[in-house]
N, C-alpha and C. Protein backbone atom coordinates (compact mmCIF):
# COMPACT_ATOMS: atom_id res chain seq x y z
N UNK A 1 -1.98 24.58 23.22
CA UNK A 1 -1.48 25.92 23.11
C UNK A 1 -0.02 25.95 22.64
N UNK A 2 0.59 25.36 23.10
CA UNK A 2 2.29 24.98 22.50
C UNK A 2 2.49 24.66 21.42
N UNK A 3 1.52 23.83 20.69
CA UNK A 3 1.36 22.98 19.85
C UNK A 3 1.40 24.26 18.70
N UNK A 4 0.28 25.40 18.94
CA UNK A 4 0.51 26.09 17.95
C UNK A 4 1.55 27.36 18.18
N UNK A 5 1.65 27.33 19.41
CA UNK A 5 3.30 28.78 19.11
C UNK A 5 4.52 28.18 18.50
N UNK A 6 4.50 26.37 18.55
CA UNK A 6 5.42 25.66 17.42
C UNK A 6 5.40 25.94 16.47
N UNK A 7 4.18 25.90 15.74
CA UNK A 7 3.88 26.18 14.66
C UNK A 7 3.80 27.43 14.02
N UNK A 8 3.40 28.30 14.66
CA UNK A 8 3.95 29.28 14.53
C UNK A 8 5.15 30.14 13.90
N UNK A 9 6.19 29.58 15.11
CA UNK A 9 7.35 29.79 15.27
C UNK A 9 8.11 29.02 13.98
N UNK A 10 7.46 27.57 13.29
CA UNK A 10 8.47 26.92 12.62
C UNK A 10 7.83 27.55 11.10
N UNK A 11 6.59 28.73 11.28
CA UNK A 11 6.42 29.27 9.62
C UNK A 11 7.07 30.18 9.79
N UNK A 12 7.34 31.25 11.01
CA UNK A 12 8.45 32.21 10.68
C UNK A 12 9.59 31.88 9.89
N UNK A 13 9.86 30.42 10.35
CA UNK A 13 11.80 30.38 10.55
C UNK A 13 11.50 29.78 9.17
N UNK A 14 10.15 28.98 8.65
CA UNK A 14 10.34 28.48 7.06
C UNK A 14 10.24 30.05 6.13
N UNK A 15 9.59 30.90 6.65
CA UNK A 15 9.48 31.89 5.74
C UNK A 15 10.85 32.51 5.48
N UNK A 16 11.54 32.38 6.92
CA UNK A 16 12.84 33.32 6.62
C UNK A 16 13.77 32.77 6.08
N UNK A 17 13.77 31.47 5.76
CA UNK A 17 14.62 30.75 5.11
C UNK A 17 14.34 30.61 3.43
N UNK A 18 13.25 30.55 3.71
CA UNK A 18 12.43 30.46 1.70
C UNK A 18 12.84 32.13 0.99
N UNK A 19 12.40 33.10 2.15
CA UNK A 19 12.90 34.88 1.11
C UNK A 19 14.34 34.90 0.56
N UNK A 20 15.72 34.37 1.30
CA UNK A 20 16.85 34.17 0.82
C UNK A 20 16.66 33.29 -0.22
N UNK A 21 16.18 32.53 -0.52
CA UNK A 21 16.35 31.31 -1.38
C UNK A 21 15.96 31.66 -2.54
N UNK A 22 14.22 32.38 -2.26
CA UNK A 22 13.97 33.02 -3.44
C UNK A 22 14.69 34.28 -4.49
N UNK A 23 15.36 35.22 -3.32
CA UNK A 23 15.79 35.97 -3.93
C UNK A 23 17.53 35.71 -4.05
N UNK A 24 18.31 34.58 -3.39
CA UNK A 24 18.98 34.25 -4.84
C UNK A 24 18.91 33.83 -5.85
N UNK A 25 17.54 32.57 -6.18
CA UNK A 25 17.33 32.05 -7.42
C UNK A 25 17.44 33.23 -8.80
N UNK A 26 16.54 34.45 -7.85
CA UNK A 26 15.90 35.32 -8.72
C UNK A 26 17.38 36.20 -9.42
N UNK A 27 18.15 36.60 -8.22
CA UNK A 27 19.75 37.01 -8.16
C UNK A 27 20.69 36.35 -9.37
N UNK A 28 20.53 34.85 -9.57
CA UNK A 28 21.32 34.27 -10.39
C UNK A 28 20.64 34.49 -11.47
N UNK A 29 19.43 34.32 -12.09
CA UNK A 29 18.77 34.38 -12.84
C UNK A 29 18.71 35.56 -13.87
N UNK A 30 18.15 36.88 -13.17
CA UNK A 30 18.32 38.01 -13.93
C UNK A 30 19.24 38.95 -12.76
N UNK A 31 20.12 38.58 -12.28
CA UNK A 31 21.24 40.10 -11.81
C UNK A 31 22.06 40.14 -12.65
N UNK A 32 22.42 41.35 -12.57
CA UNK A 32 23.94 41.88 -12.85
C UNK A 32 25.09 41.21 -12.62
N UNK A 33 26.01 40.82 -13.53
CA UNK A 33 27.06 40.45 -13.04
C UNK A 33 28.24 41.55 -12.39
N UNK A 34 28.77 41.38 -11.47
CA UNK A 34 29.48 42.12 -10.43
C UNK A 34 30.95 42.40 -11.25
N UNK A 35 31.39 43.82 -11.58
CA UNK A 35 32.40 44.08 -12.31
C UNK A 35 33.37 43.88 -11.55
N UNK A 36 34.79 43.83 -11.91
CA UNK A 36 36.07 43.42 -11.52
C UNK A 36 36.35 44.28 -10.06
N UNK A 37 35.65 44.84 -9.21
CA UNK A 37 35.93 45.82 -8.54
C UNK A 37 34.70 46.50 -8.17
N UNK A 38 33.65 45.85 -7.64
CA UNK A 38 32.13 46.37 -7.27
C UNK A 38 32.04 47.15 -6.33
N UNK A 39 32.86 47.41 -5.48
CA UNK A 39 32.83 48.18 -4.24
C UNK A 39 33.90 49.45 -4.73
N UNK A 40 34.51 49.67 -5.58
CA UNK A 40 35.64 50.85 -5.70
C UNK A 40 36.34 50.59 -4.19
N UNK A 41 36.60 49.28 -3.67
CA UNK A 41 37.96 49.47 -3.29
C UNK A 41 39.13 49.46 -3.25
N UNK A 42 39.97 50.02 -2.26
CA UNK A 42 41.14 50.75 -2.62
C UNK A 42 42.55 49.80 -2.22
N UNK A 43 42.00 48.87 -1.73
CA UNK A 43 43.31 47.87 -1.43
C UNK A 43 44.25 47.39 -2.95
N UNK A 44 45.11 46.68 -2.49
CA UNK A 44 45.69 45.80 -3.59
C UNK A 44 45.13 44.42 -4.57
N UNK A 45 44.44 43.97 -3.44
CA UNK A 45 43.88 42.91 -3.96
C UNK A 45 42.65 43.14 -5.03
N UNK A 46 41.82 44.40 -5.19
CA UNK A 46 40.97 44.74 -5.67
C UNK A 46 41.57 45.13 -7.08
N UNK A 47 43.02 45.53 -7.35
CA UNK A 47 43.85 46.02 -8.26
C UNK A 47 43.89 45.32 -9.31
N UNK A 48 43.74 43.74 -9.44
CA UNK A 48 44.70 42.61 -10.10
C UNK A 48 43.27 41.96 -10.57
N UNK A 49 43.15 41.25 -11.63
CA UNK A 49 42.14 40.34 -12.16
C UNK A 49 41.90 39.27 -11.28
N UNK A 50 40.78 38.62 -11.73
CA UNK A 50 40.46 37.60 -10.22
C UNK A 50 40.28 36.39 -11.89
N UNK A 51 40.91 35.28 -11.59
CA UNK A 51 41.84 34.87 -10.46
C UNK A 51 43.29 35.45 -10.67
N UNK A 52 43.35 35.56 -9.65
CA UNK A 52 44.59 36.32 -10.00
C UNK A 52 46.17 35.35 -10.45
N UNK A 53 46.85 35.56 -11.37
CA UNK A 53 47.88 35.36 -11.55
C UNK A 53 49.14 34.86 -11.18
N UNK A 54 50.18 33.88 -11.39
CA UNK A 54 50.88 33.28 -10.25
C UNK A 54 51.14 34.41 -9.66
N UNK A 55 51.76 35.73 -10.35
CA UNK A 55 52.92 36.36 -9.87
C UNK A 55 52.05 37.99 -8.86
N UNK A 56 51.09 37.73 -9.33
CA UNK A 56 50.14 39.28 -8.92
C UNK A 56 50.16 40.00 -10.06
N UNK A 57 51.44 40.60 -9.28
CA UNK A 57 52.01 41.67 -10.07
C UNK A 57 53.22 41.55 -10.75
N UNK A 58 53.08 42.48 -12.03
CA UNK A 58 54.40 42.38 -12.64
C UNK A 58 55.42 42.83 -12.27
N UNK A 59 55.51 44.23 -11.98
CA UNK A 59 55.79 44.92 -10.75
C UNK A 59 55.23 45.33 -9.59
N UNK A 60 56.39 45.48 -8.39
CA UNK A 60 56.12 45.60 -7.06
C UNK A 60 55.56 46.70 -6.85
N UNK A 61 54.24 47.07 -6.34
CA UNK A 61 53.38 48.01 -6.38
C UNK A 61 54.10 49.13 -5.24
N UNK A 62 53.83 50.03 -5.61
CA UNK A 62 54.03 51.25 -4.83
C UNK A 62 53.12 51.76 -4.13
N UNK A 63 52.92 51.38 -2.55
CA UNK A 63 51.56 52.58 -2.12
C UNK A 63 51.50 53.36 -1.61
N UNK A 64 51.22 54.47 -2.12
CA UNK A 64 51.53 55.79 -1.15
C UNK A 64 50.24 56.37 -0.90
N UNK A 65 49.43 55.81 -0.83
CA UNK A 65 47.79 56.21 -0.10
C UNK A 65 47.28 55.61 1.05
N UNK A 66 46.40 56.06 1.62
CA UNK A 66 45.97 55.12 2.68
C UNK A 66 44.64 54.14 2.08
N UNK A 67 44.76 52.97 3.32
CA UNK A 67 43.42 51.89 2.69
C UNK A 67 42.07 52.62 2.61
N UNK A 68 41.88 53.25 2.70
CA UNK A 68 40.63 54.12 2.62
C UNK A 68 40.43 55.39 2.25
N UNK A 69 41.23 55.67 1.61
CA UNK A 69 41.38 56.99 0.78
C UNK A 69 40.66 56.64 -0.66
N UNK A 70 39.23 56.94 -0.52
CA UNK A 70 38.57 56.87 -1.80
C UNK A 70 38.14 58.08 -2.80
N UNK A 71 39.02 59.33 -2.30
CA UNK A 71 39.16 60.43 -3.40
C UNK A 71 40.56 59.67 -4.13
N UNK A 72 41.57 59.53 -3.64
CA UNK A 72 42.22 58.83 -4.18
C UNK A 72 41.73 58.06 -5.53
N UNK A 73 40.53 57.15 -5.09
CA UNK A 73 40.41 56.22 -6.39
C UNK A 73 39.97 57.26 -6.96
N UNK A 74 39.02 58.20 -6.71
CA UNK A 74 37.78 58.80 -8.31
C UNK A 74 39.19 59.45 -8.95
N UNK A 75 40.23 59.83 -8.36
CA UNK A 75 40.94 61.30 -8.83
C UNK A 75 41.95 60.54 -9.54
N UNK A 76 42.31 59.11 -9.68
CA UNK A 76 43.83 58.21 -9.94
C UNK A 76 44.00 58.16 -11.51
N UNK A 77 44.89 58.53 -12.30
CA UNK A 77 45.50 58.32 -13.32
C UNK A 77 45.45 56.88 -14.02
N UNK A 78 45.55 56.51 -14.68
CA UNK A 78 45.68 55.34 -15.24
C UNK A 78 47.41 54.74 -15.08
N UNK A 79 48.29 55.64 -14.87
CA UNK A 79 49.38 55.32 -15.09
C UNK A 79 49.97 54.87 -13.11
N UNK A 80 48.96 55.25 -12.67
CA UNK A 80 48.94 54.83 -10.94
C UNK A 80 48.87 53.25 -10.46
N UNK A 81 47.83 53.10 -11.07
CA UNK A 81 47.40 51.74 -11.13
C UNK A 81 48.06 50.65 -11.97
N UNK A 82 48.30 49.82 -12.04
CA UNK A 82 48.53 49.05 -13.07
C UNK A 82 47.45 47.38 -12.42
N UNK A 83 46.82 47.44 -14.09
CA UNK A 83 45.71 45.94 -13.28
C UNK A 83 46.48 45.30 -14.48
N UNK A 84 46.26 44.10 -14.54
CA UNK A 84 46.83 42.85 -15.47
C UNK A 84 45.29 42.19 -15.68
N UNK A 85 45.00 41.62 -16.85
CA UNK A 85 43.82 41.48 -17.73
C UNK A 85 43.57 42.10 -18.57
């Protein structure tokens, strides 16, 4: 009786390990590549090209929003931002 709730138990844990596997193969294969900024967030680090640059920035950024102010991003000027790339 043990013998098979082992068994059991060790096709769950192979199954749940094989669905990740499969669906990154499948992920690398035909996904999307992830644009410079996939989440629209609003930090600094999201600002700058990856990898990023010795210096960051060219200039010292100014922030006068909060980290989570995402009307902020849809509504921002081009002249707000400055990205390097």
């Amino acid at each position: 009786m043990l013998n098979v709730l082992s068994t059991a138990g060790a096709t769950v844990l192979g199954i749940g390990y094989l669905l990740p596997m499969i669906y990154m193969t499948w992920s690398l294969k035909y996904g999307a590549i992830a644009g410079s900024n996939p989440w629209q967030a609003t930090g600094l680090e999201w600002q700058i090209q990856s990898p990023p640059p010795t210096e960051n920035f060219l200039e010292i950024p100014v922030v006068d929003y909060e980290a989570y102010d995402y009307d902020w991003l849809a509504n921002k000027t081009p002249h707000e931002v400055t990205t390097v790339g």
